[in-house]
Protein backbone atom coordinates (compact mmCIF):
# COMPACT_ATOMS: atom_id res chain seq x y z
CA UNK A 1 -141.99 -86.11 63.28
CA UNK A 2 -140.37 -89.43 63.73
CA UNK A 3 -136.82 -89.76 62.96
CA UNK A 4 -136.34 -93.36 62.04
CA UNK A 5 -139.84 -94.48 60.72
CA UNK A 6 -140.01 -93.54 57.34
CA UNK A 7 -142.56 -96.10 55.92
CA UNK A 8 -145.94 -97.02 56.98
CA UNK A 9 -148.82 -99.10 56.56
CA UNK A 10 -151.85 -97.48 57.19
CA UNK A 11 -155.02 -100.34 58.24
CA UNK A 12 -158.39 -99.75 57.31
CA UNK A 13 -158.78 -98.62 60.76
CA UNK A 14 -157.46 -95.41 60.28
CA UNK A 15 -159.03 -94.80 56.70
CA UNK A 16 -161.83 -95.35 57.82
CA UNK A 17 -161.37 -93.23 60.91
CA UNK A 18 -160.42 -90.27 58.77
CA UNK A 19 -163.48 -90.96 56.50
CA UNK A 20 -166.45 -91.88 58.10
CA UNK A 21 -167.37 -89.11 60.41
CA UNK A 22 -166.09 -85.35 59.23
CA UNK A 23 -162.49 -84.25 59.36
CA UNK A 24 -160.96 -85.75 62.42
CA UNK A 25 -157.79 -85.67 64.21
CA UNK A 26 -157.44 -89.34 61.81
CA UNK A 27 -158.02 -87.34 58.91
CA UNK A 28 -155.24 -84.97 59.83
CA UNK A 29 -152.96 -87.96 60.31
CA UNK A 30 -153.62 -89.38 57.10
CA UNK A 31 -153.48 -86.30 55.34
CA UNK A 32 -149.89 -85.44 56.75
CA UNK A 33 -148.56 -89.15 55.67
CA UNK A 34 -150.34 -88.79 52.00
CA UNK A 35 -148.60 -85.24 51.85
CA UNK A 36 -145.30 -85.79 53.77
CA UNK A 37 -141.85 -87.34 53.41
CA UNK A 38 -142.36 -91.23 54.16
CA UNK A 39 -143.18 -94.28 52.07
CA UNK A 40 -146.43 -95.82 52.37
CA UNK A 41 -147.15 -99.49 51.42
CA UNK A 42 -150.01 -102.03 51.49
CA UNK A 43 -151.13 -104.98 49.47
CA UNK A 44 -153.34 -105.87 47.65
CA UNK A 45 -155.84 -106.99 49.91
CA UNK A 46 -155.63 -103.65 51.83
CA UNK A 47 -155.91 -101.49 48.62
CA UNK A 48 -159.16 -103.56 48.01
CA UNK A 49 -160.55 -102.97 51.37
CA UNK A 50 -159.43 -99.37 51.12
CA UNK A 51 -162.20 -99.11 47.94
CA UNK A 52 -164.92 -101.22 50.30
CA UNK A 53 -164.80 -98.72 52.50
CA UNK A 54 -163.98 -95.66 50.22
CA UNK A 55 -167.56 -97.07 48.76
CA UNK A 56 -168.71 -97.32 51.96
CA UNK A 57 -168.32 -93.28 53.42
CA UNK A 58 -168.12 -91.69 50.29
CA UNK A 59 -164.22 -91.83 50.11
CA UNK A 60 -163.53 -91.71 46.38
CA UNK A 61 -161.53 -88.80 46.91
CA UNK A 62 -159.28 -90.11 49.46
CA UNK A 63 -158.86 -93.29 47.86
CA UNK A 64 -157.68 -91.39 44.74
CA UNK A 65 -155.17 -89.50 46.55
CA UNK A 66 -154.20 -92.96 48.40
CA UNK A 67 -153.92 -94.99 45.60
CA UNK A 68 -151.46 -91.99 43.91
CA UNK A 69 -149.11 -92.36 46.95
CA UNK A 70 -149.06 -95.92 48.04
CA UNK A 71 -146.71 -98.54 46.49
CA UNK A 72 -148.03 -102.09 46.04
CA UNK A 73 -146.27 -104.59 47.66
CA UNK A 74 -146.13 -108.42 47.05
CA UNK A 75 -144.85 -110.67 50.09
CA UNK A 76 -142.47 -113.23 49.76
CA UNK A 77 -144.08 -117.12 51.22
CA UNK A 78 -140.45 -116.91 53.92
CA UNK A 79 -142.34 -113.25 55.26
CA UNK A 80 -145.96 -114.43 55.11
CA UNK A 81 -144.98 -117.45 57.18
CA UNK A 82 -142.80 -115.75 59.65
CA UNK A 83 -145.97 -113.41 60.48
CA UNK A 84 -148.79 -116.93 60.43
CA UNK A 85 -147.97 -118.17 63.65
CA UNK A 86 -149.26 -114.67 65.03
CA UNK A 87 -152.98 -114.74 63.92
CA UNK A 88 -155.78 -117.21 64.18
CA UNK A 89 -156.92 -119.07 61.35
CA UNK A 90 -159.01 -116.61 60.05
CA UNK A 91 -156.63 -113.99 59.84
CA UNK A 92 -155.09 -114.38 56.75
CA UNK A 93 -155.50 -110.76 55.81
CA UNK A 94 -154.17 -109.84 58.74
CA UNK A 95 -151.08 -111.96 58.04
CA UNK A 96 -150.98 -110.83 54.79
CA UNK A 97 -150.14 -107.13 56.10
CA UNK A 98 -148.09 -107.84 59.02
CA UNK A 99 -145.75 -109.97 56.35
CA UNK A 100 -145.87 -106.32 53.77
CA UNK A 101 -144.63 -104.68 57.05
CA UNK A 102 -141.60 -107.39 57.81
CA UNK A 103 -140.96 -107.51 54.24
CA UNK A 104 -140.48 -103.63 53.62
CA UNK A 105 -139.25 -102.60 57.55
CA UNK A 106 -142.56 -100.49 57.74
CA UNK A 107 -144.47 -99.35 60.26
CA UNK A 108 -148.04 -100.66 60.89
CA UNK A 109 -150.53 -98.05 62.13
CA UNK A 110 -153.60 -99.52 63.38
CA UNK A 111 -155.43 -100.04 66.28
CA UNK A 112 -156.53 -103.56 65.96
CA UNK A 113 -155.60 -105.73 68.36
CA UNK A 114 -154.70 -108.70 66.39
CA UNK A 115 -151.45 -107.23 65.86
CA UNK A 116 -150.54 -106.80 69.61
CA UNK A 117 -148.67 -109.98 69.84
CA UNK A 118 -146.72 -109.85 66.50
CA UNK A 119 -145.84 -106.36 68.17
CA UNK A 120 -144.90 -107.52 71.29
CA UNK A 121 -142.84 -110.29 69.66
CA UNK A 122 -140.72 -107.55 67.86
CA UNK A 123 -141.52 -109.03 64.76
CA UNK A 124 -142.85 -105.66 63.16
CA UNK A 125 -143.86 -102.12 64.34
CA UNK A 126 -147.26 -101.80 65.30
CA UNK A 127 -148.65 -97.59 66.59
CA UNK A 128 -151.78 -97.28 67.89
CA UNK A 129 -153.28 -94.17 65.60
CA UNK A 130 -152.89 -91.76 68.56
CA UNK A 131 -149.28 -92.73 68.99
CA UNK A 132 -149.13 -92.01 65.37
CA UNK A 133 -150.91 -88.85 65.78
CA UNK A 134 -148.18 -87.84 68.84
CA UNK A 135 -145.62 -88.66 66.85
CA UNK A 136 -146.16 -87.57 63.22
CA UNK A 137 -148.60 -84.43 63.94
């Protein structure tokens, strides 16, 4: 259990990991955040492409129990253009949750590789789902 992360954003990556092909070491992951101690955030954009894919896998139920435990954040322009310079033009959803991150100190978990170099600038926390699953599970 990690002892000074205590608020995450969880990408589609992961939800969809956890969704799309049985239970899953994924699904154990996101069932221990949805069930545990820590704060979980995302924005708007994210809670829509949560339901896209929820739609997608036959996630309803997961989305419910998601939607129940996630808090909806709204950046601030000072956060969402700290986090531009990080992502090509056509990542603005991607800036979008890197600035949710900066703006509430959480963690990202994901294993997309557009965040590496906001990660490697120390801007925000970026775990690769099986650091997440090392650390959490």
């Amino acid at each position: 259990m990690p002892d000074e992360n205590t608020r995450f954003l969880i990408d589609t990556n992961l939800f969809v990991a956890a969704s799309k092909s049985g239970w899953t070491r994924s699904t154990d992951l996101l069932i221990a955040l949805l069930e545990g101690p820590w704060d979980l955030v995302a924005d708007d954009m994210l809670i829509s492409e949560y339901g896209r894919y929820a739609d997608r896998f036959g996630a309803r139920d997961l989305l419910a129990l998601l939607k129940i435990k996630v808090v909806a954040i709204e950046q601030s322009g000072e956060d969402v253009a700290a986090c531009k310079p990080f992502f090509s033009a056509d990542g603005a959803a991607d800036t979008v949750h890197a600035a949710t991150c900066l703006h509430t100190g959480a963690t990202l978990i994901s294993n997309d590789a557009h965040f590496n170099r906001i990660r490697d600038a120390r801007i925000i926390k970026v775990w690769k789902i099986s650091e997440a699953i090392k650390r959490i599970l």
